[in-house]
N, C-alpha and C. Protein backbone atom coordinates (compact mmCIF):
# COMPACT_ATOMS: atom_id res chain seq x y z
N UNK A 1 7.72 -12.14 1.99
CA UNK A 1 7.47 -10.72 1.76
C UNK A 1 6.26 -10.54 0.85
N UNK A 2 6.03 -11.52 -0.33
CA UNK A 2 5.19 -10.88 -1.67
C UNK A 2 4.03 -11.26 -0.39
N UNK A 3 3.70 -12.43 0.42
CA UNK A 3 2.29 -12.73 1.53
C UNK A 3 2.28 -11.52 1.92
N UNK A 4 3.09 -10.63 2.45
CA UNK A 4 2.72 -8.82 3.07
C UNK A 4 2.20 -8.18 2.23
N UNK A 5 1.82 -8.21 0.77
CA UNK A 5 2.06 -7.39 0.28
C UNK A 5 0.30 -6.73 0.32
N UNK A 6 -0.83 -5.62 -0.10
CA UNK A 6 -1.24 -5.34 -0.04
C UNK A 6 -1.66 -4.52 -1.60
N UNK A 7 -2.12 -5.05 -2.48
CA UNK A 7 -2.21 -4.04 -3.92
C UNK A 7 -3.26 -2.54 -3.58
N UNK A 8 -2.97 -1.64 -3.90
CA UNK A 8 -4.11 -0.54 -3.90
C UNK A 8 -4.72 -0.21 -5.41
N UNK A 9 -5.67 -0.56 -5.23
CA UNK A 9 -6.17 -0.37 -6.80
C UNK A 9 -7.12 0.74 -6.52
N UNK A 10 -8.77 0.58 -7.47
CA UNK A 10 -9.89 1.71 -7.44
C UNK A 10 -10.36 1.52 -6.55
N UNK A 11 -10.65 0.58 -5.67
CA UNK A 11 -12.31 0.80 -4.58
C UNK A 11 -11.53 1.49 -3.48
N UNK A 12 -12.95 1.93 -2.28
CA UNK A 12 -12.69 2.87 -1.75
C UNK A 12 -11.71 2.38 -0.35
N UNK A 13 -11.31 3.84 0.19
CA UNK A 13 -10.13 2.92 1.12
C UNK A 13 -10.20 2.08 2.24
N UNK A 14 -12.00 2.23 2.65
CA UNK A 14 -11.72 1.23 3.49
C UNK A 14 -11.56 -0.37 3.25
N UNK A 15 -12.02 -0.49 2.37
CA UNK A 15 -12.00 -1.93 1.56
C UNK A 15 -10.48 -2.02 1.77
N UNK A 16 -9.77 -1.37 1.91
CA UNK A 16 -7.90 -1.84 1.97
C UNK A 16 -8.03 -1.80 3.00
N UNK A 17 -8.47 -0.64 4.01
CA UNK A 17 -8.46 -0.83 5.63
C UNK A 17 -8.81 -2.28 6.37
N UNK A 18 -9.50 -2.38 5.70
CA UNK A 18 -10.06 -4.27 6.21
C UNK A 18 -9.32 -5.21 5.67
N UNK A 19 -8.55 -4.99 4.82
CA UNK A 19 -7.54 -6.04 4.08
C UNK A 19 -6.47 -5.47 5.17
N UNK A 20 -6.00 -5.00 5.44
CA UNK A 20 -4.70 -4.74 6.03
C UNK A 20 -4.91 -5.33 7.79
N UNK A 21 -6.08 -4.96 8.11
CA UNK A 21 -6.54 -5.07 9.38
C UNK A 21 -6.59 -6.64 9.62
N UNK A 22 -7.07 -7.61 8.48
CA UNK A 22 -7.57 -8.61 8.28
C UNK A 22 -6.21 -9.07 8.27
N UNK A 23 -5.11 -8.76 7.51
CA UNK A 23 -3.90 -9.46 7.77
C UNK A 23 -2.78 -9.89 8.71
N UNK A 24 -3.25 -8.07 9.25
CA UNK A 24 -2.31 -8.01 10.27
C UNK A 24 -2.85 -9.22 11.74
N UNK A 25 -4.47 -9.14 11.70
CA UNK A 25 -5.09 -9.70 12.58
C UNK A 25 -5.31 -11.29 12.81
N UNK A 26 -4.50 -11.34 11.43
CA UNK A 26 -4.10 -13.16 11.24
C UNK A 26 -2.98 -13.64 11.37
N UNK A 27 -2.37 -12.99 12.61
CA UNK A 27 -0.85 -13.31 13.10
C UNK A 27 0.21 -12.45 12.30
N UNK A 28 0.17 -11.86 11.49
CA UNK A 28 1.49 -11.27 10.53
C UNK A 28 1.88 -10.09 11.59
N UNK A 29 3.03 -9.68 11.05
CA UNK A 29 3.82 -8.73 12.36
C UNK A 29 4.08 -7.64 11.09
N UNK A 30 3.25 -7.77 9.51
CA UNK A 30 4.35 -6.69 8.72
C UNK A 30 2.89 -6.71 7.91
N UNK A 31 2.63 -5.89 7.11
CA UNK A 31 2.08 -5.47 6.35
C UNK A 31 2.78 -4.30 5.27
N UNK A 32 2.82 -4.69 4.14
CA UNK A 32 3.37 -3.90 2.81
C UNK A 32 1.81 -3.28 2.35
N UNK A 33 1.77 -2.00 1.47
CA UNK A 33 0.52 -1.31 1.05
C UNK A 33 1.41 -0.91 -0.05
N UNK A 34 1.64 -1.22 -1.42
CA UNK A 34 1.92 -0.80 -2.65
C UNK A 34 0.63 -0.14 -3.30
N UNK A 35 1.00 1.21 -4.30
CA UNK A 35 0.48 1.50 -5.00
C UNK A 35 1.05 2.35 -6.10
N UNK A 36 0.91 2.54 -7.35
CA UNK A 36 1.28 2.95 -8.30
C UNK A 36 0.28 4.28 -9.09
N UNK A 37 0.56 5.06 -9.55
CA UNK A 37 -0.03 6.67 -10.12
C UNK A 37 -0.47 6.77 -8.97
N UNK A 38 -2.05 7.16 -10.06
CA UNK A 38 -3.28 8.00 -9.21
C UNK A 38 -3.53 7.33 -7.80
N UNK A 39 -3.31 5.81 -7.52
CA UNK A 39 -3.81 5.28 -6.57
C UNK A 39 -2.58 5.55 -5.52
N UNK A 40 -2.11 6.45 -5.45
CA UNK A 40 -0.36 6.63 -4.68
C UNK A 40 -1.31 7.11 -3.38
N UNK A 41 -2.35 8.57 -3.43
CA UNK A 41 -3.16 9.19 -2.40
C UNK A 41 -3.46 8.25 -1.62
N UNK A 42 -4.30 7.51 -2.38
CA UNK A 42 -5.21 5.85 -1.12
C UNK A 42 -4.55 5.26 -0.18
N UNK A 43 -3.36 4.62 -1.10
CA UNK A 43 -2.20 3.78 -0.31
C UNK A 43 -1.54 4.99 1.06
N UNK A 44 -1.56 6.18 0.82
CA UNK A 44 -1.35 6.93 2.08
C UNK A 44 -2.80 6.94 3.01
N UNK A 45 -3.38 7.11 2.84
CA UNK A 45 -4.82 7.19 3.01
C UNK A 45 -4.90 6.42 4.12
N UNK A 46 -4.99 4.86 3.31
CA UNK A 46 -5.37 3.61 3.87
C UNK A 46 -3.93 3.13 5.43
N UNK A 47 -2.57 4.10 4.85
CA UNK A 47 -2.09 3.55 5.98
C UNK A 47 -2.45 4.86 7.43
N UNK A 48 -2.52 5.80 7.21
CA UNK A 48 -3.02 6.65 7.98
C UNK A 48 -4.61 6.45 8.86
N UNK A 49 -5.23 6.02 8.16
CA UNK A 49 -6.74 5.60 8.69
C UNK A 49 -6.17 3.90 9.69
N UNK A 50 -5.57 3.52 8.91
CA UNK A 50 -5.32 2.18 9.65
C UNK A 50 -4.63 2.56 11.13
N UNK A 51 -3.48 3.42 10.92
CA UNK A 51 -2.69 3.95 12.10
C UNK A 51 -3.26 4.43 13.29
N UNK A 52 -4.02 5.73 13.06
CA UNK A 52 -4.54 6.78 13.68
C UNK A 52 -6.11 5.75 14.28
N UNK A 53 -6.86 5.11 13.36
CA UNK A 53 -8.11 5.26 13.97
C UNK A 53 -8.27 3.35 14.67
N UNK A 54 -7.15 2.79 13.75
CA UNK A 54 -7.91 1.54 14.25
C UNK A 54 -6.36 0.48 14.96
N UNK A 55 -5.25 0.54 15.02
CA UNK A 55 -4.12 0.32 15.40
C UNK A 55 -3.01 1.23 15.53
N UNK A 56 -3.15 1.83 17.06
CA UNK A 56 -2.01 2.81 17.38
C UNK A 56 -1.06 2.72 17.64
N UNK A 57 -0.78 0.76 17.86
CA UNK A 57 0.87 0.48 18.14
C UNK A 57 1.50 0.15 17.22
N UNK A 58 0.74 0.04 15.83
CA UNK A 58 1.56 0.33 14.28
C UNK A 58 2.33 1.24 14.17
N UNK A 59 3.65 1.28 13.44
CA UNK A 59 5.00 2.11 13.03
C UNK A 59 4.72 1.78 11.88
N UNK A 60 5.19 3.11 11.10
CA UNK A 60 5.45 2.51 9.77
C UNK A 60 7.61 2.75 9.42
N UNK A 61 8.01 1.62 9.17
CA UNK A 61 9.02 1.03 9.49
C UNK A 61 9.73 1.55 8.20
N UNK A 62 9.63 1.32 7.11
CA UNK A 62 9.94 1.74 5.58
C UNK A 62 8.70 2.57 4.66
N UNK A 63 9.67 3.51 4.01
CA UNK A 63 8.88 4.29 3.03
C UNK A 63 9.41 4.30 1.72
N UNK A 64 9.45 3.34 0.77
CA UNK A 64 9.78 3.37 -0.89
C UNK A 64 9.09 4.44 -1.64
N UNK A 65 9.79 4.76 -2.43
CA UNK A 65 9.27 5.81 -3.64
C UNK A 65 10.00 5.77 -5.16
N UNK A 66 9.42 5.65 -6.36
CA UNK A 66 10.38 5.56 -6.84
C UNK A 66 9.72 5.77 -8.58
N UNK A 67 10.22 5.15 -9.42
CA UNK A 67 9.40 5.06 -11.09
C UNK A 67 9.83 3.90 -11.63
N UNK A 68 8.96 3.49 -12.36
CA UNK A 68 8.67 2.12 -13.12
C UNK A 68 8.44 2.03 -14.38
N UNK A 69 9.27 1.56 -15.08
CA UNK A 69 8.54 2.09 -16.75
C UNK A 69 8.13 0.53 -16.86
N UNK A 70 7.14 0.68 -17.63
CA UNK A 70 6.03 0.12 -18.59
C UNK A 70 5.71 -0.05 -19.15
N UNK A 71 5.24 -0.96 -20.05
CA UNK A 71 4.90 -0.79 -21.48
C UNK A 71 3.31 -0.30 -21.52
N UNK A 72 3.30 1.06 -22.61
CA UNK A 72 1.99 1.51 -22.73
C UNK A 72 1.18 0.63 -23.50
N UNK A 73 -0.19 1.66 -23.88
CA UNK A 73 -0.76 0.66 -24.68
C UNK A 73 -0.56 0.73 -26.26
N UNK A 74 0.09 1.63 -26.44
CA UNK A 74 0.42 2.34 -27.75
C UNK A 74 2.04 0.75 -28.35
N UNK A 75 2.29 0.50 -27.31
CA UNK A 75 3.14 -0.40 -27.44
C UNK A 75 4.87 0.44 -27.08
N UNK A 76 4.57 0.92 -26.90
CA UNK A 76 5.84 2.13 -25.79
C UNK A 76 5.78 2.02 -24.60
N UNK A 77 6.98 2.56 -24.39
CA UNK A 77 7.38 3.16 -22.67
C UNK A 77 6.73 3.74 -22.01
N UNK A 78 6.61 4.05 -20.81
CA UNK A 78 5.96 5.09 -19.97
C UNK A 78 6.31 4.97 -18.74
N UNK A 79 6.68 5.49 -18.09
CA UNK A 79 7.24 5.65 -16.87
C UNK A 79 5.86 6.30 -15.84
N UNK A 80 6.23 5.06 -14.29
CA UNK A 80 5.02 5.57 -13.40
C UNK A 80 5.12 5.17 -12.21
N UNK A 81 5.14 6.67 -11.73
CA UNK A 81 5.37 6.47 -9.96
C UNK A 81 4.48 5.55 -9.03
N UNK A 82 5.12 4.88 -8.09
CA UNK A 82 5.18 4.18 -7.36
C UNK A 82 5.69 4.40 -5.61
N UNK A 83 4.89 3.96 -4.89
CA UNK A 83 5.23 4.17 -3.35
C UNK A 83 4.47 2.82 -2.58
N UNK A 84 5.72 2.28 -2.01
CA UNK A 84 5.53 1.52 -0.60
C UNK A 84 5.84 2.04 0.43
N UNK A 85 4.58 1.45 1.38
CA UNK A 85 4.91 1.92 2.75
C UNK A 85 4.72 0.17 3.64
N UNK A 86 5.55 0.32 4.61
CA UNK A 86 5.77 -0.84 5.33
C UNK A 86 5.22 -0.55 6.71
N UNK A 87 4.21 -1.03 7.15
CA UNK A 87 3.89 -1.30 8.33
C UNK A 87 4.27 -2.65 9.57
N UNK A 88 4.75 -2.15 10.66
CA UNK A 88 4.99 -3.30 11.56
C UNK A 88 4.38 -3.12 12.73
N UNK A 89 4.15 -4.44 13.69
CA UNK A 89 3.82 -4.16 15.00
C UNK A 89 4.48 -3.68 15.49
């Protein structure tokens, strides 16, 4: 599962589009796209652009959502949303 996995960080989304494309296109049947806060938009982004423009017999199979606490930098808690989406052939 963690080999599916896909991080969404800052760069732009196609840079994930080609990671996902690149994975799926190296035999895998699953692709995971995690992302956490601000980067939650992309990770939808990136599986929608992947779906619609470049693999139309992709499903997306599971949708996680949820919160994560953290340690800030203050040396505290902080709690921060999180969403997986699961793609399959």
């Amino acid at each position: 599962m963690e080999n599916d996995v896909i991080f969404i960080g800052k760069k732009p989304v196609m840079s994930y589009v080609l990671a996902v494309l690149t994975h799926l296109n190296s035999g895998n049947d699953k692709a995971v796209i995690k992302a956490r806060g601000s980067t939650i938009s992309t990770a939808v982004d990136v599986s929608q652009v992947v779906i619609n423009k470049f693999m139309k017999d992709l499903k997306i199979s599971n949708i996680e959502v949820g919160t994560e606490e953290l340690d800030g930098k203050d040396g505290g808690k902080r709690n921060v949303s999180f969403i997986s989406i699961v793609l399959n052939k």
